[in-house]
N, C-alpha and C. Protein backbone atom coordinates (compact mmCIF):
# COMPACT_ATOMS: atom_id res chain seq x y z
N UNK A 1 36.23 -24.64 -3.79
CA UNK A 1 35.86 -25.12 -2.48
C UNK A 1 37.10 -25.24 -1.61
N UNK A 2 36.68 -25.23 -0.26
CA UNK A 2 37.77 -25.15 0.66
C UNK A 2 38.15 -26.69 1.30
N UNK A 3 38.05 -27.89 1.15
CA UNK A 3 37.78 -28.88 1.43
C UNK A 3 36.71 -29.20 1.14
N UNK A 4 35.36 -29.51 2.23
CA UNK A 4 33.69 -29.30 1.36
C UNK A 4 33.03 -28.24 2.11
N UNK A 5 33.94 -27.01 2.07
CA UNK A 5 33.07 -25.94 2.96
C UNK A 5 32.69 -25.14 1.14
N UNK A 6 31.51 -24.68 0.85
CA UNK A 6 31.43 -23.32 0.46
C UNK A 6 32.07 -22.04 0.16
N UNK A 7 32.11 -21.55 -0.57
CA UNK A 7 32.61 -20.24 -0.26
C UNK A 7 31.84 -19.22 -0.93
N UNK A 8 31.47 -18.30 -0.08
CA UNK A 8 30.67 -16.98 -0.40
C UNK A 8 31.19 -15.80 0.13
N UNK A 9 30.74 -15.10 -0.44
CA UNK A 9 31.44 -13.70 -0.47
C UNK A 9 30.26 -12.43 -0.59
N UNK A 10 30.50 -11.37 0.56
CA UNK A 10 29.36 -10.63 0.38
C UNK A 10 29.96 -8.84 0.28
N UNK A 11 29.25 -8.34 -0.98
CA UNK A 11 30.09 -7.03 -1.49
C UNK A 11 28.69 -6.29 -1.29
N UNK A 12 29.70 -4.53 -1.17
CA UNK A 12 28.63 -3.77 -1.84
C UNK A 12 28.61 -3.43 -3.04
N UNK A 13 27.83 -2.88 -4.00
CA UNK A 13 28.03 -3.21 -5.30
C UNK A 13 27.49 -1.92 -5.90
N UNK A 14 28.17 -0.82 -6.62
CA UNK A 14 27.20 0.41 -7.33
C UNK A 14 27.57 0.24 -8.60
N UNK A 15 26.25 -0.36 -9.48
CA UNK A 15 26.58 -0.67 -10.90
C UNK A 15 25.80 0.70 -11.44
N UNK A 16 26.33 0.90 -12.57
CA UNK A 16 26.15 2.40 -13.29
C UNK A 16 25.81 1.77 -14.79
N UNK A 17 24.78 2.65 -14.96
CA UNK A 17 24.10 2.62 -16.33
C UNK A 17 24.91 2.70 -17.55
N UNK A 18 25.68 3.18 -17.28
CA UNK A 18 26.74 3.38 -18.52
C UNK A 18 27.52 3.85 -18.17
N UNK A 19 29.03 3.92 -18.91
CA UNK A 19 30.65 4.73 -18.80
C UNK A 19 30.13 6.06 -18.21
N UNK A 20 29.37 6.95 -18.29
CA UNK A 20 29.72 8.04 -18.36
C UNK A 20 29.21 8.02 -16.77
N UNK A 21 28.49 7.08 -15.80
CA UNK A 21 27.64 7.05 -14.71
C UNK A 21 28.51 6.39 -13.52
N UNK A 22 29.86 6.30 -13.83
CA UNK A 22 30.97 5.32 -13.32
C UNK A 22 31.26 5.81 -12.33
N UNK A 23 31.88 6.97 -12.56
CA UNK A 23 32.06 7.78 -11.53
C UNK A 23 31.46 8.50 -10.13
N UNK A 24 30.24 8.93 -10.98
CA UNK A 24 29.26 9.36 -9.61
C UNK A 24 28.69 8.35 -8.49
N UNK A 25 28.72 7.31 -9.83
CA UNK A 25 28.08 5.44 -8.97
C UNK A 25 28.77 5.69 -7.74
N UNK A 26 30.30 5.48 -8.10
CA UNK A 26 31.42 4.91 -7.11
C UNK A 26 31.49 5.97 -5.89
N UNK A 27 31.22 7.16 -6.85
CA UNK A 27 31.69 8.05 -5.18
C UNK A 27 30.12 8.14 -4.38
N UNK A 28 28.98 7.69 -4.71
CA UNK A 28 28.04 7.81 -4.38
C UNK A 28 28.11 6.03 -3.22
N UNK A 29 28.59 5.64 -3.88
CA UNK A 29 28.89 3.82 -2.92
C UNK A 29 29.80 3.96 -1.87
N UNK A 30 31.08 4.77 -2.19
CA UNK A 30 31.73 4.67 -1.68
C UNK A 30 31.92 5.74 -0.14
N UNK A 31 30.39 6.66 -0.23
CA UNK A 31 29.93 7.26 0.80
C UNK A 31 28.75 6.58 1.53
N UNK A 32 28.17 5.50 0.33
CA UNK A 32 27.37 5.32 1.78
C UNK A 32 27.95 3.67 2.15
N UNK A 33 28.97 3.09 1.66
CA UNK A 33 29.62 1.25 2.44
C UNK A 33 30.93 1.93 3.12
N UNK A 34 31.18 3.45 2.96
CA UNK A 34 32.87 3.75 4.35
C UNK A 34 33.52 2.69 3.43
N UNK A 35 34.30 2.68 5.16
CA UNK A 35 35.60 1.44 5.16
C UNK A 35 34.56 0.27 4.76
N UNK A 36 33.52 -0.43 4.50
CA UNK A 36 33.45 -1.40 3.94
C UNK A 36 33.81 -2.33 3.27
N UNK A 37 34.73 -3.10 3.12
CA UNK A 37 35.89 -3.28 2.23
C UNK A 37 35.08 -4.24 1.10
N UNK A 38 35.80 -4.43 -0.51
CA UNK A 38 35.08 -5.09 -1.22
C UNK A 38 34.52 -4.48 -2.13
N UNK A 39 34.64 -3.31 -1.94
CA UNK A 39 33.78 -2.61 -2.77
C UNK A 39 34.10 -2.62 -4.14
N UNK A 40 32.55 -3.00 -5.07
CA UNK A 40 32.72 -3.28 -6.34
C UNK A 40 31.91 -2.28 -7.23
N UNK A 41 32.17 -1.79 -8.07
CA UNK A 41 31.46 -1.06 -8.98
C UNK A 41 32.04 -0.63 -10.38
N UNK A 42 30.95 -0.44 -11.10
CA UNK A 42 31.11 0.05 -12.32
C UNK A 42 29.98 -0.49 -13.14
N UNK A 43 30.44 -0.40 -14.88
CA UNK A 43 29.34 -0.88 -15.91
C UNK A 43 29.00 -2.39 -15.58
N UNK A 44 28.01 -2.67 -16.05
CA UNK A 44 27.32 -4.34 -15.97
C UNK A 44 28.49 -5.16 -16.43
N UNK A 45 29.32 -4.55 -17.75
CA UNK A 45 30.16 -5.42 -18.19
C UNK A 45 31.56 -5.77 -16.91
N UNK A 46 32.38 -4.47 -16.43
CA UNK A 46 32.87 -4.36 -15.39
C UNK A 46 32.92 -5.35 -13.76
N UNK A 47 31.43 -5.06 -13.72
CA UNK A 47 30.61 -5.72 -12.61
C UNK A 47 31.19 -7.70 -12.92
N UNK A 48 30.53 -7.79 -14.15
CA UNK A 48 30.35 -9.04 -14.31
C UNK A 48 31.72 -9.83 -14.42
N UNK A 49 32.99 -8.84 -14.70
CA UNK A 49 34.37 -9.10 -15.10
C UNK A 49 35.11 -9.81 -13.84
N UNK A 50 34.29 -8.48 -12.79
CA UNK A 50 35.09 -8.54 -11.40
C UNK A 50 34.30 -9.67 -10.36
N UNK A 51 32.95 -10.36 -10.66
CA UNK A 51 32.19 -11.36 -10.15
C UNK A 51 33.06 -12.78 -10.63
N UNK A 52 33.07 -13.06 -12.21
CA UNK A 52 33.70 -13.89 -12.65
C UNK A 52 34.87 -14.24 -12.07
N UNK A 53 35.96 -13.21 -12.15
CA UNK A 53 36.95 -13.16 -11.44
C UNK A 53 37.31 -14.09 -10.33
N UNK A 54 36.14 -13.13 -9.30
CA UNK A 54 36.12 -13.99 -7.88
C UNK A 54 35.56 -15.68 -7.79
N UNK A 55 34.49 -15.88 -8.83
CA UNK A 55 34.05 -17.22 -8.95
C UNK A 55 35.25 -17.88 -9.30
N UNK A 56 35.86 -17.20 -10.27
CA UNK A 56 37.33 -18.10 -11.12
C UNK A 56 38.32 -18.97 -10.05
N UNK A 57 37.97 -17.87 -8.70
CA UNK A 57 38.78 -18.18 -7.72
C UNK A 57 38.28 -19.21 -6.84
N UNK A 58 36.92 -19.55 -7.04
CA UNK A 58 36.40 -20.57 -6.27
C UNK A 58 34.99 -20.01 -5.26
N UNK A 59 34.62 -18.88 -5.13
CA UNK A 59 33.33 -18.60 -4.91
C UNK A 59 32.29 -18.88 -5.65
N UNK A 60 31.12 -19.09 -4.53
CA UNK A 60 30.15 -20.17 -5.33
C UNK A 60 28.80 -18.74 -5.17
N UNK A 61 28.82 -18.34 -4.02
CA UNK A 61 27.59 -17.36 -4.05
C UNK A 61 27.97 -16.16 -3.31
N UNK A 62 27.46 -15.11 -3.87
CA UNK A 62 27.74 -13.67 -3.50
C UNK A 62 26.34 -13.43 -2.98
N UNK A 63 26.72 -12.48 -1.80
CA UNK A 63 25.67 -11.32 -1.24
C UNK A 63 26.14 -9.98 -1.55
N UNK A 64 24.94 -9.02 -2.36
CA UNK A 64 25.41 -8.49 -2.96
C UNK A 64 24.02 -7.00 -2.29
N UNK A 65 25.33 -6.10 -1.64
CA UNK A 65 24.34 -4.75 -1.27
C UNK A 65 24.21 -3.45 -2.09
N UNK A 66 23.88 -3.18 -3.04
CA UNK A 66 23.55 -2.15 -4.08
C UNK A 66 23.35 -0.81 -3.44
N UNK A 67 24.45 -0.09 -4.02
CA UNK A 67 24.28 1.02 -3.33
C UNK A 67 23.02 2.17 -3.50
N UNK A 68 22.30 2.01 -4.87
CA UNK A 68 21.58 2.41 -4.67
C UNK A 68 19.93 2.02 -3.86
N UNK A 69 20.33 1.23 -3.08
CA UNK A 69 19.02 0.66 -2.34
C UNK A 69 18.37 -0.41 -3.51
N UNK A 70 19.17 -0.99 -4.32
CA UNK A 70 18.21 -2.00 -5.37
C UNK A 70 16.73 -1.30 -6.16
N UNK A 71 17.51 -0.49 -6.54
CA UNK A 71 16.11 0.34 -7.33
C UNK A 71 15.85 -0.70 -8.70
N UNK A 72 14.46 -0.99 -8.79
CA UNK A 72 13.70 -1.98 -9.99
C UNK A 72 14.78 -1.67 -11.00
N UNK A 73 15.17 -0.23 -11.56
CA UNK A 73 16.19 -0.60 -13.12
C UNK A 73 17.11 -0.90 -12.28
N UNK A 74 18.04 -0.85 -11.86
CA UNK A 74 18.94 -1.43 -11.36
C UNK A 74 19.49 -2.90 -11.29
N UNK A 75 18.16 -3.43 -10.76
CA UNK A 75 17.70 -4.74 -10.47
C UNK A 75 17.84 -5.40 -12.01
N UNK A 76 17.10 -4.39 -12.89
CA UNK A 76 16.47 -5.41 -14.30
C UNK A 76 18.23 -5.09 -15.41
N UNK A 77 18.42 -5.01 -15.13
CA UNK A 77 20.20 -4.55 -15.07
C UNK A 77 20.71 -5.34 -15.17
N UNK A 78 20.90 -5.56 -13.60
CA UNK A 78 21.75 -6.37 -13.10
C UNK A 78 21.16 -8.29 -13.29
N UNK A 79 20.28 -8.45 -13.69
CA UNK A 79 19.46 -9.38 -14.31
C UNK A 79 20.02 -9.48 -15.35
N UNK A 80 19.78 -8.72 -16.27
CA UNK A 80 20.00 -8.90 -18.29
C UNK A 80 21.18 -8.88 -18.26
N UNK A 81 22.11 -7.75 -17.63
CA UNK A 81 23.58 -7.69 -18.33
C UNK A 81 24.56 -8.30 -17.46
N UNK A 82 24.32 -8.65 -16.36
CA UNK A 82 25.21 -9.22 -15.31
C UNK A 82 25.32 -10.50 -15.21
N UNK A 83 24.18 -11.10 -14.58
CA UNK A 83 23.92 -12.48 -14.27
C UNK A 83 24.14 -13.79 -15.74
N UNK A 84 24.04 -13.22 -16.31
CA UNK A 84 24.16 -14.28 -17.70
C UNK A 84 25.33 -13.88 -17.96
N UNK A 85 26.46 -13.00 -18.01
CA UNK A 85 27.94 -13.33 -18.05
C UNK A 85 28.54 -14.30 -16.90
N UNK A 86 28.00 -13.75 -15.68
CA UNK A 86 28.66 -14.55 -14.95
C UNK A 86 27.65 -16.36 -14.46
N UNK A 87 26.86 -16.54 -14.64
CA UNK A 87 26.19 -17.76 -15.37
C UNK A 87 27.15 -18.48 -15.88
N UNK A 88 27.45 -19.80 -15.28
CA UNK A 88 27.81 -20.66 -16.22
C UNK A 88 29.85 -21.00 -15.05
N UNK A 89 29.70 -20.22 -14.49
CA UNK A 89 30.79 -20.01 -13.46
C UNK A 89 30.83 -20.72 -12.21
N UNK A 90 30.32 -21.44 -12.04
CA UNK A 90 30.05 -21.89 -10.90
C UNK A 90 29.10 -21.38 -9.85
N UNK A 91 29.02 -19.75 -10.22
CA UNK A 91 28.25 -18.90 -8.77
C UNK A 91 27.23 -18.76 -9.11
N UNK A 92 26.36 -18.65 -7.44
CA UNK A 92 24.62 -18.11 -7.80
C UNK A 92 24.83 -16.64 -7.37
């Protein structure tokens, strides 16, 4: 916290199904957020490394824009393998 302000943070985010999906994720994110700055991507494990991270630092809640438009697996993804690493961190 910044005194008693909040702190949130809002990324775009292209998480990839697996190592081998890393790559296309990113250049596929990184054409459609530009200069967007923030940009986060990779595996769930990755994802969740670089969320923690930022909570570690004192962010409490992320807005989070998926580059692939939040497609349902994506979503159920980013549910199972994401959110329960970074759980327990302070952030929603």
């Amino acid at each position: 916290m910044a005194g008693k302000a909040r702190i949130s943070t809002q990324h775009p985010l292209g998480l990839a199904a697996g190592a081998g999906d890393v790559d296309r994720v990113t250049e596929v994110a990184r054409r459609r957020f530009g200069g967007w700055g923030g940009l986060i991507t990779g595996t769930a494990e990755q994802v969740a490394a670089e969320l923690t991270g930022l909570a570690g630092r004192g962010v409490e809640r992320f807005y989070l824009q998926f580059s692939d438009f939040a497609a349902p697996e994506t979503l159920a993804q980013f549910g199972v393998e994401v959110i329960p690493a970074v759980r327990g961190t302070g952030a929603r």
